[in-house]
PDB file of N, CA and C in Angstrom:
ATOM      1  N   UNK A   1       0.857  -1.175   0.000  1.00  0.00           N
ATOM      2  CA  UNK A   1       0.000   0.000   0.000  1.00  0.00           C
ATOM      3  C   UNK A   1       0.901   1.235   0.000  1.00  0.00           C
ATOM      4  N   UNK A   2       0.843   1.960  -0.944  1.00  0.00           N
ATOM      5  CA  UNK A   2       1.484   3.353  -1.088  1.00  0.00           C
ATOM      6  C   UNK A   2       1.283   4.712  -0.067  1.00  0.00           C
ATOM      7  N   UNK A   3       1.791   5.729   0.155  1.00  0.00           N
ATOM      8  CA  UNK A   3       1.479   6.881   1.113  1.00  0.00           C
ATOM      9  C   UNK A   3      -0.032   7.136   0.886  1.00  0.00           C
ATOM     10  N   UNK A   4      -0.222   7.570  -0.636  1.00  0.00           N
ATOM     11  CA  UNK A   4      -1.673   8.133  -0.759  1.00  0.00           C
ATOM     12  C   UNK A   4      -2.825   7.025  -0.562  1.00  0.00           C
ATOM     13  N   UNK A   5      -2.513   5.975  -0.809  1.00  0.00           N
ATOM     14  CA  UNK A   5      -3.852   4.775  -0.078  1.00  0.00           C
ATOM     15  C   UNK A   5      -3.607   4.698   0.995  1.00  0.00           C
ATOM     16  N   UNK A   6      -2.392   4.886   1.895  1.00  0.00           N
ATOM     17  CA  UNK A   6      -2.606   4.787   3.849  1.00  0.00           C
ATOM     18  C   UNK A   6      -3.541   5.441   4.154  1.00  0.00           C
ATOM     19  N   UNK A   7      -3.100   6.998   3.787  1.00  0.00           N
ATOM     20  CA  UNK A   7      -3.395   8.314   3.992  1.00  0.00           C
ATOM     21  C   UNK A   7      -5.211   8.329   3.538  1.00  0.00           C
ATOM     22  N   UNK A   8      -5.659   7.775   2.366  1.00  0.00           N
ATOM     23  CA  UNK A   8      -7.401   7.823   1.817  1.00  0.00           C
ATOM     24  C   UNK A   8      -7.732   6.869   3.393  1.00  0.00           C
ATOM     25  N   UNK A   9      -7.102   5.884   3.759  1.00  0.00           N
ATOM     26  CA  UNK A   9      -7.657   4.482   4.296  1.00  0.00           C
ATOM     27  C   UNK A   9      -7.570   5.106   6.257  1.00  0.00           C
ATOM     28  N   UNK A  10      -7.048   6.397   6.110  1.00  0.00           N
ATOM     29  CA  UNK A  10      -6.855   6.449   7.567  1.00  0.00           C
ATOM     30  C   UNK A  10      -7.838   7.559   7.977  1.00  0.00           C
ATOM     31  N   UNK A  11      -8.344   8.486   6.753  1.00  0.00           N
ATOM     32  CA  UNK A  11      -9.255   9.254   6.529  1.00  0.00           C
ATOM     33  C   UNK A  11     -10.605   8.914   6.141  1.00  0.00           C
ATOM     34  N   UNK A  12     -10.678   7.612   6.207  1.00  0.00           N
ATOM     35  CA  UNK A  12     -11.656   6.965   5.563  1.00  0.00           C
ATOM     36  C   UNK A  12     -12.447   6.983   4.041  1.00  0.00           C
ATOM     37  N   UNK A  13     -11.475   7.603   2.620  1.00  0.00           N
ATOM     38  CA  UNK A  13     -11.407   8.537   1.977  1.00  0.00           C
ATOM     39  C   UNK A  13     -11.489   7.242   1.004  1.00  0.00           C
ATOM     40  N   UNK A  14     -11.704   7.340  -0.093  1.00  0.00           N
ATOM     41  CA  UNK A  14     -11.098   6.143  -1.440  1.00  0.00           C
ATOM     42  C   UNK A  14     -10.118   5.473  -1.141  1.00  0.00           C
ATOM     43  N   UNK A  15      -9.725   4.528  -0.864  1.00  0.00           N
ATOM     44  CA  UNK A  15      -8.690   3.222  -0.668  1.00  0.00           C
ATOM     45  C   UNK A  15      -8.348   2.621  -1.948  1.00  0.00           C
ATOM     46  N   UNK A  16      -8.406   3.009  -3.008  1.00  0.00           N
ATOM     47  CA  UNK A  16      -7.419   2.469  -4.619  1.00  0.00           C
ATOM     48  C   UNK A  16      -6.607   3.881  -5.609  1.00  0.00           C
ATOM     49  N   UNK A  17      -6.071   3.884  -5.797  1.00  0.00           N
ATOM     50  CA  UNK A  17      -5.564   4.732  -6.260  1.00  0.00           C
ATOM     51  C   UNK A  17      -4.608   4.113  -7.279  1.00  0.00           C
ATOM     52  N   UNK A  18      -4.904   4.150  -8.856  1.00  0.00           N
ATOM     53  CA  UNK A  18      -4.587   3.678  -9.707  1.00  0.00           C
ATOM     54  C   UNK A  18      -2.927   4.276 -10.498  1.00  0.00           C
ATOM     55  N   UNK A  19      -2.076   2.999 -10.238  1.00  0.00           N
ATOM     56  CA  UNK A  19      -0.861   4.210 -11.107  1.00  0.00           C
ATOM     57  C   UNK A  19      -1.225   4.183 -12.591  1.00  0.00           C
ATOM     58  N   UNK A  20      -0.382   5.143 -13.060  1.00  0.00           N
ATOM     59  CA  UNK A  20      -0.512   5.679 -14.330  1.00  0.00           C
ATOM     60  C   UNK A  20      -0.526   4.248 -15.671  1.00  0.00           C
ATOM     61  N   UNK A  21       0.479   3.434 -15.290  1.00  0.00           N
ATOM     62  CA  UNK A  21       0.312   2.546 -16.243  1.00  0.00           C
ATOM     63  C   UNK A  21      -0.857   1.509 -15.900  1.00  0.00           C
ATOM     64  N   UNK A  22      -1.514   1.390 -14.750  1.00  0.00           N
ATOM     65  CA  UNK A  22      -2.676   0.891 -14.645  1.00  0.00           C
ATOM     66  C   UNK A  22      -3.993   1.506 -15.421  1.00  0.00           C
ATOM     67  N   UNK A  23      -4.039   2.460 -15.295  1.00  0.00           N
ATOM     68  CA  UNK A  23      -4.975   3.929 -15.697  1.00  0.00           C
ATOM     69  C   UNK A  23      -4.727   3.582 -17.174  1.00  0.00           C
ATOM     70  N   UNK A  24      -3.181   3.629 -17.937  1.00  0.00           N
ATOM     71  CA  UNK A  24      -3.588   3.145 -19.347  1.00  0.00           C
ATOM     72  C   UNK A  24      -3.685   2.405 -19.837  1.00  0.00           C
ATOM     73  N   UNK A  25      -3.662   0.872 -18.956  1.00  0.00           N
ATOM     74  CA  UNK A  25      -4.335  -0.819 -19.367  1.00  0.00           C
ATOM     75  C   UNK A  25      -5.669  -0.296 -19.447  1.00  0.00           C
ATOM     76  N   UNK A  26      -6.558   0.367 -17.759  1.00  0.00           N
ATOM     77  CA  UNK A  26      -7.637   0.469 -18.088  1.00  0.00           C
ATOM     78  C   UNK A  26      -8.238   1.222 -19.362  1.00  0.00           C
ATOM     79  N   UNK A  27      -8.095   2.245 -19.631  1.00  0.00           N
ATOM     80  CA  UNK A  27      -8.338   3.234 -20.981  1.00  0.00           C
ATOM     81  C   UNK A  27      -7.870   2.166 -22.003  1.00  0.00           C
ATOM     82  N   UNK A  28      -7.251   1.576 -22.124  1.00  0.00           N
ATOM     83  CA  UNK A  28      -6.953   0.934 -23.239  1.00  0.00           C
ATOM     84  C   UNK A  28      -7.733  -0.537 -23.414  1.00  0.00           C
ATOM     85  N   UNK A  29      -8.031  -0.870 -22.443  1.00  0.00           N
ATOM     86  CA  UNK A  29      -9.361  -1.800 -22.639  1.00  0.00           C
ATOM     87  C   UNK A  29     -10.905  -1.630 -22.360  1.00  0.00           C
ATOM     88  N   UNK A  30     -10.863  -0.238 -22.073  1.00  0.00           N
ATOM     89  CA  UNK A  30     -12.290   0.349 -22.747  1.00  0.00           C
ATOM     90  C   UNK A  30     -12.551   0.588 -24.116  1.00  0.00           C
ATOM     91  N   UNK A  31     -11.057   1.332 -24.446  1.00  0.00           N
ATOM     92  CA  UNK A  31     -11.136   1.733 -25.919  1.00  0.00           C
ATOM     93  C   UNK A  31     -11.705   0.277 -27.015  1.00  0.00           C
ATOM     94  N   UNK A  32     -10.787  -0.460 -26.207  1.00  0.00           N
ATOM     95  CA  UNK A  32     -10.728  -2.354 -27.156  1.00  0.00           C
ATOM     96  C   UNK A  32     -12.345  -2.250 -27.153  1.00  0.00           C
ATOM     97  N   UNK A  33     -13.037  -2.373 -25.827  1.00  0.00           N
ATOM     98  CA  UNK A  33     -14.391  -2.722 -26.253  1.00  0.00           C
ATOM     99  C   UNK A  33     -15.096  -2.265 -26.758  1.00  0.00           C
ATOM    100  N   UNK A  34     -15.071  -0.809 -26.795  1.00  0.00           N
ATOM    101  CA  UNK A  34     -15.392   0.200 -27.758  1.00  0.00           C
ATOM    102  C   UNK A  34     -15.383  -0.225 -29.248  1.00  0.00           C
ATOM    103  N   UNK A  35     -14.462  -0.539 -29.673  1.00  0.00           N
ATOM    104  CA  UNK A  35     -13.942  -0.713 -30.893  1.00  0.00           C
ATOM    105  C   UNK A  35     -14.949  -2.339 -31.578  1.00  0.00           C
ATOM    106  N   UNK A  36     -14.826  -2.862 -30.441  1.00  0.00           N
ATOM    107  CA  UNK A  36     -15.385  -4.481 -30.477  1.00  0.00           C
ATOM    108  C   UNK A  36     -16.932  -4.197 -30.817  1.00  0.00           C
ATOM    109  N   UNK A  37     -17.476  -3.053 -29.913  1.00  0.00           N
ATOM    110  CA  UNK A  37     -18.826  -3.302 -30.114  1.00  0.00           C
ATOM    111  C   UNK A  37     -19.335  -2.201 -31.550  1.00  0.00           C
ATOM    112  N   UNK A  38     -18.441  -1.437 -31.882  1.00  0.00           N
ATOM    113  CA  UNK A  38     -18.952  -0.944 -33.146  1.00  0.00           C
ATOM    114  C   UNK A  38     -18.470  -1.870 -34.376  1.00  0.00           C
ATOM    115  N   UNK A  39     -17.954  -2.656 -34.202  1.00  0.00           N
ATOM    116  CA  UNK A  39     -17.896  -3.867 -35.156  1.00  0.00           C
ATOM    117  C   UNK A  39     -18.757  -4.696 -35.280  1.00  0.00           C
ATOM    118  N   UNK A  40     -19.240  -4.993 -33.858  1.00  0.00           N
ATOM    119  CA  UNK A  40     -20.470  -5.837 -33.902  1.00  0.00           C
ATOM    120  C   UNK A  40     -21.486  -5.481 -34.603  1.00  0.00           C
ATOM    121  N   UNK A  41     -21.655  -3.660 -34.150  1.00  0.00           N
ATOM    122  CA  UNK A  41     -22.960  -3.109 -34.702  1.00  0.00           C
ATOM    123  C   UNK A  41     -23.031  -3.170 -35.833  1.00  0.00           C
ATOM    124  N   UNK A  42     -21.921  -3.146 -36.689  1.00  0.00           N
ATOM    125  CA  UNK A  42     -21.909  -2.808 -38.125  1.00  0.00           C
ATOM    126  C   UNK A  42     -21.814  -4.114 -39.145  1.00  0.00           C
ATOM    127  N   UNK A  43     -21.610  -4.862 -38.426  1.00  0.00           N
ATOM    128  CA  UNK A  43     -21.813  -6.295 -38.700  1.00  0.00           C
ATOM    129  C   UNK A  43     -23.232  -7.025 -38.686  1.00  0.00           C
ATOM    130  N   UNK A  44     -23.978  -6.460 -37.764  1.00  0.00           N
ATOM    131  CA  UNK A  44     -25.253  -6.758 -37.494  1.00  0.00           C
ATOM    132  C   UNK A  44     -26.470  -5.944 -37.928  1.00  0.00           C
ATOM    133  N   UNK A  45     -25.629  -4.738 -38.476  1.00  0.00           N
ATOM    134  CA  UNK A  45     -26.219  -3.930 -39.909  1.00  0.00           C
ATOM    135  C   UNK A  45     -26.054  -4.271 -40.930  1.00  0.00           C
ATOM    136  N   UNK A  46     -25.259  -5.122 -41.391  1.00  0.00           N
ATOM    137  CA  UNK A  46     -25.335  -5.631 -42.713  1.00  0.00           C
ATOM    138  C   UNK A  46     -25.726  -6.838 -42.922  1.00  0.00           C
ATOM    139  N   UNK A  47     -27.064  -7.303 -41.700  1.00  0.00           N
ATOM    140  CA  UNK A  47     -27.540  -8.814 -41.852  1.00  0.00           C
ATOM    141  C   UNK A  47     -28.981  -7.901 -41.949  1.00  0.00           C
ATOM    142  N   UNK A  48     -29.444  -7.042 -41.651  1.00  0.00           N
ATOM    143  CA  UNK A  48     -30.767  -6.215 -41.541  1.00  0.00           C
ATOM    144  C   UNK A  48     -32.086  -7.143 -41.590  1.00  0.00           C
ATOM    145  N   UNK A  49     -31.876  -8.012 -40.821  1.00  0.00           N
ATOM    146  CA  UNK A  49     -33.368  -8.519 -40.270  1.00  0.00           C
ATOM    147  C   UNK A  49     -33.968  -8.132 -39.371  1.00  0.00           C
ATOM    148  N   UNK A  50     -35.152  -8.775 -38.960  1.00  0.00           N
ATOM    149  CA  UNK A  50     -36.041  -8.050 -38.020  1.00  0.00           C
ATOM    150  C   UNK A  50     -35.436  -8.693 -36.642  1.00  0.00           C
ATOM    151  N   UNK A  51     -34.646  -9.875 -36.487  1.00  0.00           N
ATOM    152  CA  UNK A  51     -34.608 -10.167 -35.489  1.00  0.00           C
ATOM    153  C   UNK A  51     -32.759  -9.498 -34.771  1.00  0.00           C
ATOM    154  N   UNK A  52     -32.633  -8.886 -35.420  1.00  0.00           N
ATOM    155  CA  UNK A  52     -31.440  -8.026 -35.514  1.00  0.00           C
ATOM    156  C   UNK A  52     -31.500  -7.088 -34.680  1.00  0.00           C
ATOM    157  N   UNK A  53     -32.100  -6.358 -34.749  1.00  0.00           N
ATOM    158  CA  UNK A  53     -32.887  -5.371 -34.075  1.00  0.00           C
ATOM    159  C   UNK A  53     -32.728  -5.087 -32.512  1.00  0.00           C
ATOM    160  N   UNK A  54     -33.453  -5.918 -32.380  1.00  0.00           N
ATOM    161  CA  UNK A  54     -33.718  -6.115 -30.627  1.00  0.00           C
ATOM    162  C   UNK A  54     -31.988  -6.250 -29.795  1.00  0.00           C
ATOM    163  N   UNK A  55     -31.403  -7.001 -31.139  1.00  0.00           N
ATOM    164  CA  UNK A  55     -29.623  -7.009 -30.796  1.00  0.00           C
ATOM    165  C   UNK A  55     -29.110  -5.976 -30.562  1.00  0.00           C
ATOM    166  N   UNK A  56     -29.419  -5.381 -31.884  1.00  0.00           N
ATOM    167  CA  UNK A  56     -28.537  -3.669 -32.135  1.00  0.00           C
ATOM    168  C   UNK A  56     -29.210  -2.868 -31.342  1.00  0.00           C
ATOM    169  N   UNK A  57     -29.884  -2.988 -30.392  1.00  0.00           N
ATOM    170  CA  UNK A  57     -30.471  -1.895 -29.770  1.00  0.00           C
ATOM    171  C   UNK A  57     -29.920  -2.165 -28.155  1.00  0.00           C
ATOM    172  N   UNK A  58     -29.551  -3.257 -27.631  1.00  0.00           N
ATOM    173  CA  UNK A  58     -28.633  -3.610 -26.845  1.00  0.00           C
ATOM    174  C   UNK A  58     -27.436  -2.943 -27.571  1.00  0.00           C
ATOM    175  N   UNK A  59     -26.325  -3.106 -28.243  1.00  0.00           N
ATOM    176  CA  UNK A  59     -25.359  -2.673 -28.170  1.00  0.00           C
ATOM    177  C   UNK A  59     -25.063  -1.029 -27.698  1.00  0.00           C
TER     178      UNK A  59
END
């Protein structure tokens, strides 16, 4: 545990505190799913059935 998580955890304050290269795994596997689900969508636009639909409206 680092100074600034003692310090949240003794204040009773946020207890995680993400380093920087954690922060850009996370951002960088939002972006991935991001990317994943407009593929899907556009994939599931070019089948244009009715039962499609109810899919693409989840995504």
């Amino acid at each position: 545990m680092n100074e600034r998580e003692k310090s949240a955890l003794k204040h009773g304050l946020i207890k995680l505190f993400l380093m920087p290269n954690e922060l850009a795994l996370v951002v960088s596997c939002l972006d991935w799913v991001k990317v994943e689900l407009k593929i899907a969508d556009d994939e599931l636009r070019k089948l244009d059935t009715p039962i499609v639909e109810p899919i693409r409206s989840q995504i």
